[in-house]
C-alpha atoms as a PDB file:
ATOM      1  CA  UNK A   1      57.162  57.566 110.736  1.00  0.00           C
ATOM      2  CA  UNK A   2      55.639  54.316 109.625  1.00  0.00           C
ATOM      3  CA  UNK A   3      52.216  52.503 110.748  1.00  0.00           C
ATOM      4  CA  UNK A   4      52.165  48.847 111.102  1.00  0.00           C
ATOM      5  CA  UNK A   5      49.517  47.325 110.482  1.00  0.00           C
ATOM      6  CA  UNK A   6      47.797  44.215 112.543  1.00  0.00           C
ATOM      7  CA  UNK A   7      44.874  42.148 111.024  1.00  0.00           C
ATOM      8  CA  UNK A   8      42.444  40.532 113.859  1.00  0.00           C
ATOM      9  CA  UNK A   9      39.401  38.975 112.379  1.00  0.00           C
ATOM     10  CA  UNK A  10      36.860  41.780 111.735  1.00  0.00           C
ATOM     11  CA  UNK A  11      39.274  44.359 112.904  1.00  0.00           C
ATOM     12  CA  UNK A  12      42.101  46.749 111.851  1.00  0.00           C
ATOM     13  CA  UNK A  13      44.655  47.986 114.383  1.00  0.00           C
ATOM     14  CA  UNK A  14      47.280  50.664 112.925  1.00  0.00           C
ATOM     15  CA  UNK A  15      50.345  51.297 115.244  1.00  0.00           C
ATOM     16  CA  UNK A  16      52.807  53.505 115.369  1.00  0.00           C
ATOM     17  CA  UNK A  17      56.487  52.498 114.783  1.00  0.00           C
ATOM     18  CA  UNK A  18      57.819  53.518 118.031  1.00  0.00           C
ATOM     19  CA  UNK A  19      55.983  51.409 119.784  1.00  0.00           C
ATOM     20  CA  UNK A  20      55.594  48.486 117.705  1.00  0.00           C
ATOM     21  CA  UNK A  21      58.209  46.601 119.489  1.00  0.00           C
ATOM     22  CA  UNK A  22      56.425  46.868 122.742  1.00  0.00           C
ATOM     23  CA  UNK A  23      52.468  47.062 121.234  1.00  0.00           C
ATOM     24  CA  UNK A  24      49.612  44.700 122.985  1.00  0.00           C
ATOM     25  CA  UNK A  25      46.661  44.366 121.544  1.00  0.00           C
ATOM     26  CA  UNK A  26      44.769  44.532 124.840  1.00  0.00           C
ATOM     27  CA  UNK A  27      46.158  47.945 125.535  1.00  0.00           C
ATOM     28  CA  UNK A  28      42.537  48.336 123.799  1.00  0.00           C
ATOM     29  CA  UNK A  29      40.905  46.912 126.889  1.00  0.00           C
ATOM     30  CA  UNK A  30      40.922  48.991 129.255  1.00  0.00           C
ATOM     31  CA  UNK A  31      39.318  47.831 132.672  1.00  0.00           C
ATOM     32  CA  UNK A  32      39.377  44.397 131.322  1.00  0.00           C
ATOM     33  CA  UNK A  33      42.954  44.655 130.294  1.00  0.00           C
ATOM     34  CA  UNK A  34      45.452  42.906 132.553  1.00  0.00           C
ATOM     35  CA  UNK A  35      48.441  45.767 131.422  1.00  0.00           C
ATOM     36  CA  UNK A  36      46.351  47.879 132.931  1.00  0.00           C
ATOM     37  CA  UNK A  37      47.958  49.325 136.006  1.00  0.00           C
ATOM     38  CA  UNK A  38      46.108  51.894 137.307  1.00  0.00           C
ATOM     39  CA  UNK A  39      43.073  53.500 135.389  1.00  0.00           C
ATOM     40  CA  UNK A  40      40.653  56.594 135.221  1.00  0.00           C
ATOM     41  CA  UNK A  41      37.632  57.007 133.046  1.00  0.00           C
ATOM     42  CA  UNK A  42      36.136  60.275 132.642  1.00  0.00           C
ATOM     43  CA  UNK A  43      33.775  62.076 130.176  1.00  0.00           C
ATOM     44  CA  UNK A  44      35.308  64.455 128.053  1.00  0.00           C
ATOM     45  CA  UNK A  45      32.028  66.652 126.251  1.00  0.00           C
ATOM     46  CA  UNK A  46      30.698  63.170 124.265  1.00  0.00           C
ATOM     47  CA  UNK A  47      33.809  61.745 123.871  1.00  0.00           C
ATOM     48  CA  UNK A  48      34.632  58.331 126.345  1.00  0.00           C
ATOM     49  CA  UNK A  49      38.331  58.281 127.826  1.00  0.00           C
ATOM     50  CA  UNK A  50      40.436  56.674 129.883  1.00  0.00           C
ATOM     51  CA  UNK A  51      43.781  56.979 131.229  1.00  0.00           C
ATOM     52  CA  UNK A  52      46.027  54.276 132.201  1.00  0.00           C
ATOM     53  CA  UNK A  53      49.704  53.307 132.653  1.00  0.00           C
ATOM     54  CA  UNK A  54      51.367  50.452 131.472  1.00  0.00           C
ATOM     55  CA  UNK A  55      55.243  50.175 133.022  1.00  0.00           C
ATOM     56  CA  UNK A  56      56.650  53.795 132.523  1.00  0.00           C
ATOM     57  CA  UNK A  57      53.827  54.323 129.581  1.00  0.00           C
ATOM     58  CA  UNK A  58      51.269  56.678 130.549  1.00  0.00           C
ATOM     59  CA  UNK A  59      48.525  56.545 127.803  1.00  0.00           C
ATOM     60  CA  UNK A  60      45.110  57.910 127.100  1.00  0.00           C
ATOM     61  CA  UNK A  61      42.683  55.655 125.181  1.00  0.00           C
ATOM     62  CA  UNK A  62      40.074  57.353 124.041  1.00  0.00           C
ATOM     63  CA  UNK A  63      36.569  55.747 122.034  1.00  0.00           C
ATOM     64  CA  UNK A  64      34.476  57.265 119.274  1.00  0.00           C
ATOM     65  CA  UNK A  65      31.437  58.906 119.932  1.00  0.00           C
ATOM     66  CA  UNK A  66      28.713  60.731 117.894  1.00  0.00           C
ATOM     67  CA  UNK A  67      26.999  64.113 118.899  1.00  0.00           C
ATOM     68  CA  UNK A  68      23.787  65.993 117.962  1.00  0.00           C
ATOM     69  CA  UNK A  69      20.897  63.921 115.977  1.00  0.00           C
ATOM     70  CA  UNK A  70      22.972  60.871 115.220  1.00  0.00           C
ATOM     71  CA  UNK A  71      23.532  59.827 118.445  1.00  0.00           C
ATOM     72  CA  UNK A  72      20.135  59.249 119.159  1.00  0.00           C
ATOM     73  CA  UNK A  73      20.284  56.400 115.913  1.00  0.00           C
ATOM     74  CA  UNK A  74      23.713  55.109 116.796  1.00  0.00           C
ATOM     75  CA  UNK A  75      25.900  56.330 119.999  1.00  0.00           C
ATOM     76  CA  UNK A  76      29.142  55.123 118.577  1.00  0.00           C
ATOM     77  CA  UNK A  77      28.452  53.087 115.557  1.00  0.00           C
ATOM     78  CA  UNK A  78      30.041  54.936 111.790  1.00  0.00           C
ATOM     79  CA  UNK A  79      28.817  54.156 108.616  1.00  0.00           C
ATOM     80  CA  UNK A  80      31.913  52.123 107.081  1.00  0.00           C
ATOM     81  CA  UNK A  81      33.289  53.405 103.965  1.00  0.00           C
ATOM     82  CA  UNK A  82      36.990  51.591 103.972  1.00  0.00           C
ATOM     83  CA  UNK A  83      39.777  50.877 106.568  1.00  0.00           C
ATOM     84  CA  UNK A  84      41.479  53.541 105.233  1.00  0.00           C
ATOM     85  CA  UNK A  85      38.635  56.004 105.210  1.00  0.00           C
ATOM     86  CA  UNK A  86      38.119  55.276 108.887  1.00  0.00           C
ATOM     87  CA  UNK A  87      38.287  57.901 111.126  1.00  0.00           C
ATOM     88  CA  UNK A  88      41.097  55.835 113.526  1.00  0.00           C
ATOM     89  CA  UNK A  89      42.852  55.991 110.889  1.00  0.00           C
ATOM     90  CA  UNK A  90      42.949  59.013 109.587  1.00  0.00           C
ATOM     91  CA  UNK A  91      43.420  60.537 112.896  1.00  0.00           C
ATOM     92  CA  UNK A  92      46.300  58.484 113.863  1.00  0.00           C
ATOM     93  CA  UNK A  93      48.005  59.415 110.622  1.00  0.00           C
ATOM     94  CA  UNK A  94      47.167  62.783 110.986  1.00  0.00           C
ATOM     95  CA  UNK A  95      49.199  62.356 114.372  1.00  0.00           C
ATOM     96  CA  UNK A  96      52.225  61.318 113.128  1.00  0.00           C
ATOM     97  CA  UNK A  97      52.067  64.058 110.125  1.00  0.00           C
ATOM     98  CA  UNK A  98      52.188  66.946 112.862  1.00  0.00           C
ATOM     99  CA  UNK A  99      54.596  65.161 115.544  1.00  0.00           C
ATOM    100  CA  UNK A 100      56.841  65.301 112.006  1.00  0.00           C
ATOM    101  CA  UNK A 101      55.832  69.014 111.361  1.00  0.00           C
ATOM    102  CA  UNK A 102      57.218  69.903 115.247  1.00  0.00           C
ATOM    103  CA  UNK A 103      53.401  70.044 116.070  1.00  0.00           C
ATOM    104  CA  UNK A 104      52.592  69.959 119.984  1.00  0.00           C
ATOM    105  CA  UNK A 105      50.082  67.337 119.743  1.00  0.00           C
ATOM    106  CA  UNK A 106      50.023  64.082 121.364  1.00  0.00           C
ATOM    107  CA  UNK A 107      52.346  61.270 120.611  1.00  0.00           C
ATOM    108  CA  UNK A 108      50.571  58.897 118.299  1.00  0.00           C
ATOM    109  CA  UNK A 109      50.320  55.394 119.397  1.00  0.00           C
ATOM    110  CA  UNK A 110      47.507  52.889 118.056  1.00  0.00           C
ATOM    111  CA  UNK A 111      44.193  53.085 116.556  1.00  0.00           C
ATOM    112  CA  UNK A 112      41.512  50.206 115.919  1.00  0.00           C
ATOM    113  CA  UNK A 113      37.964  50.243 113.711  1.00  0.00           C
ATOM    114  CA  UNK A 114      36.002  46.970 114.340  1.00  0.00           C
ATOM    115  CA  UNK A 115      34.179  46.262 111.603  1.00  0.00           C
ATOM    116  CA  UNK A 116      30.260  45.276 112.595  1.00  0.00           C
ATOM    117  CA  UNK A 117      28.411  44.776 109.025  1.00  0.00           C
ATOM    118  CA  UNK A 118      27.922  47.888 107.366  1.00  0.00           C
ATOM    119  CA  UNK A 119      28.631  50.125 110.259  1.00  0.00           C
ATOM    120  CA  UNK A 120      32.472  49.907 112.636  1.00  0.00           C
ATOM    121  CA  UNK A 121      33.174  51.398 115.897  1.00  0.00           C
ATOM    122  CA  UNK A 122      36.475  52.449 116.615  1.00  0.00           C
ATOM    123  CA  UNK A 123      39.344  54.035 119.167  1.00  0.00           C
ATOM    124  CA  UNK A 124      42.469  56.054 119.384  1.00  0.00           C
ATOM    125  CA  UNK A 125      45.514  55.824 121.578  1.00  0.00           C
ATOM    126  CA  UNK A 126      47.866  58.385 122.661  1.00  0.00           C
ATOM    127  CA  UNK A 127      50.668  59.201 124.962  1.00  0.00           C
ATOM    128  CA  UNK A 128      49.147  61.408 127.739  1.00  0.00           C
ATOM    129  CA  UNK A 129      50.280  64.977 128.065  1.00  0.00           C
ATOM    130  CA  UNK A 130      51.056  64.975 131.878  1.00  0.00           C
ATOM    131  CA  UNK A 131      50.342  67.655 134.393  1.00  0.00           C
ATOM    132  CA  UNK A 132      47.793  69.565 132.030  1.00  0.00           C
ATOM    133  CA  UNK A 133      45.016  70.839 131.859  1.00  0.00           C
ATOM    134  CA  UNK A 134      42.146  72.061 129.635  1.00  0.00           C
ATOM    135  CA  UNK A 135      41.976  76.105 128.122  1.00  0.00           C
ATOM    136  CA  UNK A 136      38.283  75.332 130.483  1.00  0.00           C
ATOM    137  CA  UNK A 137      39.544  73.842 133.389  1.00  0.00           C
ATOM    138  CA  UNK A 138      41.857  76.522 133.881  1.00  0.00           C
ATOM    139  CA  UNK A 139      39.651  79.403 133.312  1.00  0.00           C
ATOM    140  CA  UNK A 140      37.359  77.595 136.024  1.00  0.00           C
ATOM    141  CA  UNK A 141      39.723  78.040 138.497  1.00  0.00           C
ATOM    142  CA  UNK A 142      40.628  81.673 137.164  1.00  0.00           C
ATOM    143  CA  UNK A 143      41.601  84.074 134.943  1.00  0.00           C
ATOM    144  CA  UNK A 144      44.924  83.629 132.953  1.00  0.00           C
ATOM    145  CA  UNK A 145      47.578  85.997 132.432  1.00  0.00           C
ATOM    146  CA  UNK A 146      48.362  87.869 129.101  1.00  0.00           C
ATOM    147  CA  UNK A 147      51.423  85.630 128.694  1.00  0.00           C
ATOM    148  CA  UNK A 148      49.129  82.681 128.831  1.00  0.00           C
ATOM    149  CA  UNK A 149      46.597  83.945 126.181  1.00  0.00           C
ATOM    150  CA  UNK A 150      49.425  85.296 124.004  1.00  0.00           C
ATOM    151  CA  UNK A 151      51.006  81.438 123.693  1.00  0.00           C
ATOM    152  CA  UNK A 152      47.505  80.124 122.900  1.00  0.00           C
ATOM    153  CA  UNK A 153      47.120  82.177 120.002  1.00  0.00           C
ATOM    154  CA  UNK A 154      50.957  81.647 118.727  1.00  0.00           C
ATOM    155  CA  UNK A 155      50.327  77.762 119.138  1.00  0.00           C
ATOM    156  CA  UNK A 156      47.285  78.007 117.075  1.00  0.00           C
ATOM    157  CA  UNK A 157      48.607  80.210 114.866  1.00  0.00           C
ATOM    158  CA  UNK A 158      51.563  77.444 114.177  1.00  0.00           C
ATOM    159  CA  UNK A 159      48.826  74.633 112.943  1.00  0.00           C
ATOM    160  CA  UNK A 160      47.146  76.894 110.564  1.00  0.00           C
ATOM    161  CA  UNK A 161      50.153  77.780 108.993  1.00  0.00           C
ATOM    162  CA  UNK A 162      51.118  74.233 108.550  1.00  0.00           C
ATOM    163  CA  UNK A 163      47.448  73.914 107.019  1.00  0.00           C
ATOM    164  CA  UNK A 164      46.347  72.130 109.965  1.00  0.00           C
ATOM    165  CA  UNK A 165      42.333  72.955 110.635  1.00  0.00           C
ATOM    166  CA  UNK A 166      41.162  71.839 113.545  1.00  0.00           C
ATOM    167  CA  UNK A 167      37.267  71.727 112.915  1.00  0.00           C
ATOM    168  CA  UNK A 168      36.446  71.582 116.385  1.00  0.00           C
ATOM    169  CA  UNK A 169      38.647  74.030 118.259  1.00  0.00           C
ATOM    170  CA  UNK A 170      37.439  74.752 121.474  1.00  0.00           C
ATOM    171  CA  UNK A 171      38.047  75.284 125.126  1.00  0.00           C
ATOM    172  CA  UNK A 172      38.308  71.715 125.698  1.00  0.00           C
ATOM    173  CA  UNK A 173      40.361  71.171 123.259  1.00  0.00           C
ATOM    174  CA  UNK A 174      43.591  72.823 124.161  1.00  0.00           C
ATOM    175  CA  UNK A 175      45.543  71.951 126.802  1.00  0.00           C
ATOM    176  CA  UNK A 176      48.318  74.136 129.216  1.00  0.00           C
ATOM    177  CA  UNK A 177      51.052  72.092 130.879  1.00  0.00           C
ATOM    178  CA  UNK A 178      52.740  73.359 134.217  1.00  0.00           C
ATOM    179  CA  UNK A 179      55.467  74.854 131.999  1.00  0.00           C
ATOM    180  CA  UNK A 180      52.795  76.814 130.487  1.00  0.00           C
ATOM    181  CA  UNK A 181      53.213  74.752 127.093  1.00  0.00           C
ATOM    182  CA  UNK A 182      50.335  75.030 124.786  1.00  0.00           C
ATOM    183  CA  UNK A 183      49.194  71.731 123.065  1.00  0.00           C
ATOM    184  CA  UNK A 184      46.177  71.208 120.758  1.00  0.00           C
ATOM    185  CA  UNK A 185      44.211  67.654 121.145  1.00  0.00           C
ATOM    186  CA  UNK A 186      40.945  65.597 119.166  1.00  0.00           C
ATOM    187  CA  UNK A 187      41.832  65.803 115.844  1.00  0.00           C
ATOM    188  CA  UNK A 188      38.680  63.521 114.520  1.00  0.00           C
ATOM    189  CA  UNK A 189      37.547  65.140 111.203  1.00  0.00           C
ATOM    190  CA  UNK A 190      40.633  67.209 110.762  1.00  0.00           C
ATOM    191  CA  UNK A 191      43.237  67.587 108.264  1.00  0.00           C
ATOM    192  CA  UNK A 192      45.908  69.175 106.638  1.00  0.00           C
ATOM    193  CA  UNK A 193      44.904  71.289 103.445  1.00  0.00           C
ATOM    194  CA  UNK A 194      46.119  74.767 101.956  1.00  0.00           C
ATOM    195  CA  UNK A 195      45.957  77.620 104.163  1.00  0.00           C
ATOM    196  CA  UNK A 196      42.439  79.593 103.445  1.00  0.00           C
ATOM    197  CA  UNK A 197      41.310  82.860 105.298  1.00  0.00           C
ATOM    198  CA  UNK A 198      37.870  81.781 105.398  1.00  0.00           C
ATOM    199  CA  UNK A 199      38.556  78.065 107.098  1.00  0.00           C
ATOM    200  CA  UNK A 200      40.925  80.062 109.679  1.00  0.00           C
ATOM    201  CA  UNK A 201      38.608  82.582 110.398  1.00  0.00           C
ATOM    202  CA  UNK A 202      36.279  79.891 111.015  1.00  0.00           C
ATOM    203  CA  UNK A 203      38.080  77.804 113.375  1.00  0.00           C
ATOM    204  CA  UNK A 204      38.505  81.326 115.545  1.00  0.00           C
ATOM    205  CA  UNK A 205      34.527  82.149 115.899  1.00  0.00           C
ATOM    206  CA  UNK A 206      34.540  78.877 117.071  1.00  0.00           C
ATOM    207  CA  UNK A 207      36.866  78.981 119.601  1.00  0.00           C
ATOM    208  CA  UNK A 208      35.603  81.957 120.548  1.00  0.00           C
ATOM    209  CA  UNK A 209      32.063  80.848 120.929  1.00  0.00           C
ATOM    210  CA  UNK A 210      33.446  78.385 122.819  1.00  0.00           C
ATOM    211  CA  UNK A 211      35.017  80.402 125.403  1.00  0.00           C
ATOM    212  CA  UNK A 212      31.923  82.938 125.892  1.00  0.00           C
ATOM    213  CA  UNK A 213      29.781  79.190 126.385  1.00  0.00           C
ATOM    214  CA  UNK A 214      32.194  78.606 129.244  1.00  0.00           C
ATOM    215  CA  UNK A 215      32.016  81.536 130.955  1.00  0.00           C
ATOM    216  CA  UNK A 216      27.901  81.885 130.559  1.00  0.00           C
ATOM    217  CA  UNK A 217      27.805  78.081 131.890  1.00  0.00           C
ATOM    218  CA  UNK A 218      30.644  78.369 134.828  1.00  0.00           C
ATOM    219  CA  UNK A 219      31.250  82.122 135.923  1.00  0.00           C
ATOM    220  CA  UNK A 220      34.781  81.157 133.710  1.00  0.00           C
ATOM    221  CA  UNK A 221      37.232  83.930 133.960  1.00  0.00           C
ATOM    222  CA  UNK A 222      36.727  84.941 130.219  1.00  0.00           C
ATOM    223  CA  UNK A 223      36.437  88.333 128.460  1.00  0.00           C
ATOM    224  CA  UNK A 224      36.782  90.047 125.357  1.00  0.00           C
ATOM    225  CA  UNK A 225      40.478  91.668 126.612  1.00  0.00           C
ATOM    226  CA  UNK A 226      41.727  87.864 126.912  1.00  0.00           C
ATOM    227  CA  UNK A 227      40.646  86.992 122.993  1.00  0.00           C
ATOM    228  CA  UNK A 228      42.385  90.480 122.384  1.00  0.00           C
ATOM    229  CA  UNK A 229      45.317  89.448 123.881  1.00  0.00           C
ATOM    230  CA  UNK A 230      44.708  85.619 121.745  1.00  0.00           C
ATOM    231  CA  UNK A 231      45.177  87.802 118.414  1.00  0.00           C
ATOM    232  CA  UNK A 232      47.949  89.261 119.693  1.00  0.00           C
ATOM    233  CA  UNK A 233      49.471  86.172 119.187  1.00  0.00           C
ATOM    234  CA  UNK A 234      48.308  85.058 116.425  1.00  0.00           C
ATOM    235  CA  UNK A 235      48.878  88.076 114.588  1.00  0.00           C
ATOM    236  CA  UNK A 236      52.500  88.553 115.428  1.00  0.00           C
END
């Protein structure tokens, strides 16, 4: 798949090719966007989103936020090091790599970095995976069957051994459709690289962390049986 790319002053926009034909810049927008059919913003951990339609489209735009001690310096401003360093596009690309790999990820659709001096802030859009919801969500609500935990760890299991690490795999991060389709989502920071025990093993502890948070912060219907059950996929 190719990315086109669109100049605009200060600012790079990357889209994919299967929606060049249709793009508009102010799919970017958002509330201010006149495409904008219907719209809702949410939080998702420090990450800004919004999902809208446009005609049969159903997209999720999503902005660029930083976490821990440099947020307090800069919310959502990067230190610019090259378009093509960006982290828009490198995540976009990224996108496309594992829709080509058979990855369930998002469908790739645009990414922008405005450049602001020295520093750029910057956003992602995807196609929406409908009717899902988040590995937290769900546990919530309840606890999840065997078969459920068993397809998580197969569908992780199928981006590590395409050398896909995602370096921040956690709860919120993986999403269950009502088929009970596993998909993996935020790919800022990650990349594809050769397959290493210790990177994989990493990316697990997290996750796992992850889940015991949930259930320590929520009464989430987590325990050690459902990782079990996790490696059970993986492993097989």
């Amino acid at each position: 798949m190719q990315l086109h790319e669109i100049d605009e002053h200060n600012t790079k926009i990357w889209v994919s090719d299967h929606v060049y034909s249709d793009f508009q810049v102010d799919w970017f927008e958002r509330i201010e966007s006149s495409a904008v059919a219907t719209i809702n913003e949410w939080q998702s951990g420090r990450q800004s989103v919004v999902r809208f339609e446009v005609g049969a489209r159903n997209m999720v735009l999503r902005h660029y936020c930083r976490g821990g001690l440099p947020a307090r310096i800069s919310k959502d401003q990067f230190v610019f090091r090259g378009f093509k360093a960006s982290r828009p596009f490198n995540e976009l690309n990224l996108l496309q790599d594992m829709k080509q790999l058979g990855l369930p990820v998002p469908e790739p659709i645009a990414s922008r970095c405005i450049l602001k001096g020295i520093l750029y802030k910057a956003d992602i859009l995807m196609s929406e995976i409908e009717y899902s919801k988040t590995l937290a969500q769900m546990l919530s609500e309840n606890s999840l069957e065997q078969q459920t935990w068993v397809k998580v760890g197969q569908t992780i299991r199928q981006f590590h051994q395409q050398g896909i690490r995602h370096v921040d795999l956690n709860a919120n991060n993986i999403l269950i459709d009502q088929a009970g389709d596993v998909h993996l989502i935020d790919f800022d920071r990650c990349a594809q690289r050769p397959y290493a025990q210790h990177w994989v093993r990493v990316d697990l502890e997290r996750l796992k962390r992850s889940l015991n948070k949930q259930k320590e912060s929520n009464n989430a219907g987590f325990q050690q049986r459902d990782f079990d059950w996790l490696m059970q996929g993986y492993q097989a």
